[in-house]
Protein backbone atom coordinates (compact mmCIF):
# COMPACT_ATOMS: atom_id res chain seq x y z
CA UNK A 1 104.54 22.27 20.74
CA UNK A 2 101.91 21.81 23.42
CA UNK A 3 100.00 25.60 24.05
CA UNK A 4 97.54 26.82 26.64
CA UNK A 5 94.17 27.63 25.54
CA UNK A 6 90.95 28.40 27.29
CA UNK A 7 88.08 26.47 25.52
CA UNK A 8 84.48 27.20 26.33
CA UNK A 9 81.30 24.78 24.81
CA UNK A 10 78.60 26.32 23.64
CA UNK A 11 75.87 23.71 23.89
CA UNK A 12 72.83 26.62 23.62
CA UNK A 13 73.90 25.80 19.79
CA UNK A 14 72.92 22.27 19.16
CA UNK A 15 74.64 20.35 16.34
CA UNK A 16 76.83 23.16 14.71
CA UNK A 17 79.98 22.90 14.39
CA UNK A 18 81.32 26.33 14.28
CA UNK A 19 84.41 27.45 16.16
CA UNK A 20 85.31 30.63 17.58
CA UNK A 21 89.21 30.87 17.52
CA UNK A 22 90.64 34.07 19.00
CA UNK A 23 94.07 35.07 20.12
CA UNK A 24 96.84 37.59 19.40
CA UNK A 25 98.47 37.69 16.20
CA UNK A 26 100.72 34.45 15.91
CA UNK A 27 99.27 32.53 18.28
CA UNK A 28 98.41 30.08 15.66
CA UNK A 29 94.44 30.42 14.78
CA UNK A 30 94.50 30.28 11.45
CA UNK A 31 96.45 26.99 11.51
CA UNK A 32 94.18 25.33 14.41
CA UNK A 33 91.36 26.69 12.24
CA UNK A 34 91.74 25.19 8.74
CA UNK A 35 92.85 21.78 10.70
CA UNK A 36 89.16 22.00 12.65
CA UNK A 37 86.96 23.17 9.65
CA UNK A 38 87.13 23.24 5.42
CA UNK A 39 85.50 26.94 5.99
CA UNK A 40 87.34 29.64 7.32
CA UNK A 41 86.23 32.96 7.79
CA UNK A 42 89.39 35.75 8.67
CA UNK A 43 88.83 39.04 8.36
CA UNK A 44 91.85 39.56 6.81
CA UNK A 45 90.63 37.18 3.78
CA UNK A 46 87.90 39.65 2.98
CA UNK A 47 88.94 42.30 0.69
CA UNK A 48 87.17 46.03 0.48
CA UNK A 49 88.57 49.46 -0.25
CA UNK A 50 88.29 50.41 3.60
CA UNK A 51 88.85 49.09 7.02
CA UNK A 52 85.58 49.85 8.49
CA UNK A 53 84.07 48.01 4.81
CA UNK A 54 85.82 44.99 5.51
CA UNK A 55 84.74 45.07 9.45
CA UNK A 56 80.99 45.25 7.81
CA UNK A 57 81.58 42.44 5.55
CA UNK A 58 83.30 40.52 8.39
CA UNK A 59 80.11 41.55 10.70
CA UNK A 60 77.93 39.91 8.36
CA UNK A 61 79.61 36.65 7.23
CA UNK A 62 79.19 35.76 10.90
CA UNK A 63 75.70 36.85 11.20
CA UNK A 64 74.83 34.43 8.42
CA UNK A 65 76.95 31.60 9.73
CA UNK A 66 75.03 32.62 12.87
CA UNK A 67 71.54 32.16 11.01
CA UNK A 68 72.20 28.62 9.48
CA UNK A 69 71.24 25.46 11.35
CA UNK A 70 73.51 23.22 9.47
CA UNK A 71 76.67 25.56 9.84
CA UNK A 72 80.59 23.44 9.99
CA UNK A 73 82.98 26.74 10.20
CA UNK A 74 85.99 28.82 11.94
CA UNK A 75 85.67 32.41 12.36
CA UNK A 76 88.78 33.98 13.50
CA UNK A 77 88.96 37.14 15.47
CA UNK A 78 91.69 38.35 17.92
CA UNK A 79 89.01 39.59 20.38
CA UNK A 80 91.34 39.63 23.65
CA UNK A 81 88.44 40.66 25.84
CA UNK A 82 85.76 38.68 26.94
CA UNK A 83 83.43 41.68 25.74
CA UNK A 84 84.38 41.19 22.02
CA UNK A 85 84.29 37.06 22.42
CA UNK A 86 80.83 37.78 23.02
CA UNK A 87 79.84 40.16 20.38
CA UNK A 88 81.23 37.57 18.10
CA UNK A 89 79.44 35.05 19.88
CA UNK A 90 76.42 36.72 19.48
CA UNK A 91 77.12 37.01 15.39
CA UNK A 92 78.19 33.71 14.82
CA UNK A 93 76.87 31.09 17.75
CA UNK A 94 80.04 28.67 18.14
CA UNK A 95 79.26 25.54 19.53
CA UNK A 96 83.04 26.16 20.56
CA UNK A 97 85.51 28.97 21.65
CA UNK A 98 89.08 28.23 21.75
CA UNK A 99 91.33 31.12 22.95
CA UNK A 100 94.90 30.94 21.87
CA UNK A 101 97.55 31.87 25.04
CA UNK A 102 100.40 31.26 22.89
CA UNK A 103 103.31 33.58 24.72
CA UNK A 104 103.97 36.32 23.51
CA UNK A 105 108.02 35.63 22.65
CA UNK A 106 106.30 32.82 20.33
CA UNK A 107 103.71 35.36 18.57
CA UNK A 108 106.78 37.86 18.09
CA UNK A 109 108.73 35.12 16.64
CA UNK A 110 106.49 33.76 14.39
CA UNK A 111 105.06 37.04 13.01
CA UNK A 112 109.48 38.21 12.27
CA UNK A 113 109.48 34.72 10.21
CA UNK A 114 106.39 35.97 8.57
CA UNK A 115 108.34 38.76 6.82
CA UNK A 116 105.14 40.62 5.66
CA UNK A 117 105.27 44.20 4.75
CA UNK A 118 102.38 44.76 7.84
CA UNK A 119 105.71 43.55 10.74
CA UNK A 120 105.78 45.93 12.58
CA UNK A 121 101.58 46.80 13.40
CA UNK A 122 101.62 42.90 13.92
CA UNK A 123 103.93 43.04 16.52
CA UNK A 124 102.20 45.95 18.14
CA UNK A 125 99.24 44.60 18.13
CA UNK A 126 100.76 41.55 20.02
CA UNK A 127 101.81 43.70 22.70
CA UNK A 128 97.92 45.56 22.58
CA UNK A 129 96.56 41.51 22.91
CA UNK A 130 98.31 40.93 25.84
CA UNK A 131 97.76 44.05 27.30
CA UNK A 132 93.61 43.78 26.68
CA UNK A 133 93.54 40.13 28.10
CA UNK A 134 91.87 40.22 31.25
CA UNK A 135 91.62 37.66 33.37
CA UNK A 136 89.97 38.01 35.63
CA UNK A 137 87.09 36.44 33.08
CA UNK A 138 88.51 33.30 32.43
CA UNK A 139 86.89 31.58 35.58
CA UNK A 140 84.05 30.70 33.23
CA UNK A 141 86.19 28.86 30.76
CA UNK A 142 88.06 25.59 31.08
CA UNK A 143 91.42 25.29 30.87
CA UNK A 144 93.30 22.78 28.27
CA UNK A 145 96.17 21.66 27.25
CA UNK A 146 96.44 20.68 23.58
CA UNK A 147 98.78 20.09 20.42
């Protein structure tokens, strides 16, 4: 199936190869992720007691792949705003960012086959995505067509 995505280089970062992959739920970054890199960073892989724990943790996995010269990684964030693409940005200098515009009749689709317990927030938070994209930023960022 052939998506949209906006991809943006990053060549401030040198050699790295660390991609930013962002995207409502279902739009398929996980998957694009552990096909790009052997390292994938998800905040939803990091366990803690709390949310705002885990958003810490998150925070600073990215600041160290951020820090190292030699970094080959995929950190995946939703971050529907061009606001949050740059905070992460910021954390985690990506030599790439690929956003996801999967529709949103896939993302619903694919998160029902999912059949995890979390359904129904992941389907809300499909709607939130789509609502939050804006954009009216994306004339910075080239538009692709890819597998």
């Amino acid at each position: 199936m052939i998506q949209q995505q906006e991809v943006t280089t990053c060549p401030q970062y040198g050699h790295r190869q660390v991609t930013l992959i962002c995207g409502p739920p279902g739009s398929g970054k996980s998957t694009l992720a552990r096909q790009l890199h052997n390292h994938v960073l998800e905040l939803e892989s990091i366990t803690a007691e709390t949310w705002r724990l885990r958003l810490k943790l998150f925070g600073r996995a990215c600041y160290r792949i951020g820090r190292d010269p030699l970094a080959q990684a995929a950190v995946v964030r939703g971050a529907p705003t061009q606001a949050e693409r740059e905070h992460h940005a910021k954390l985690c200098k990506p030599s790439k960012i690929i956003v996801l515009l999967t529709p949103a009749d896939v993302c619903h689709r694919r998160v029902a086959e999912r059949n995890r317990p979390s359904v129904e927030n992941e389907h809300a938070a499909i709607d939130a995505w789509w609502r939050a994209w804006n954009a009216e930023h994306v004339e910075d960022l080239e538009t692709t067509r890819t597998w």
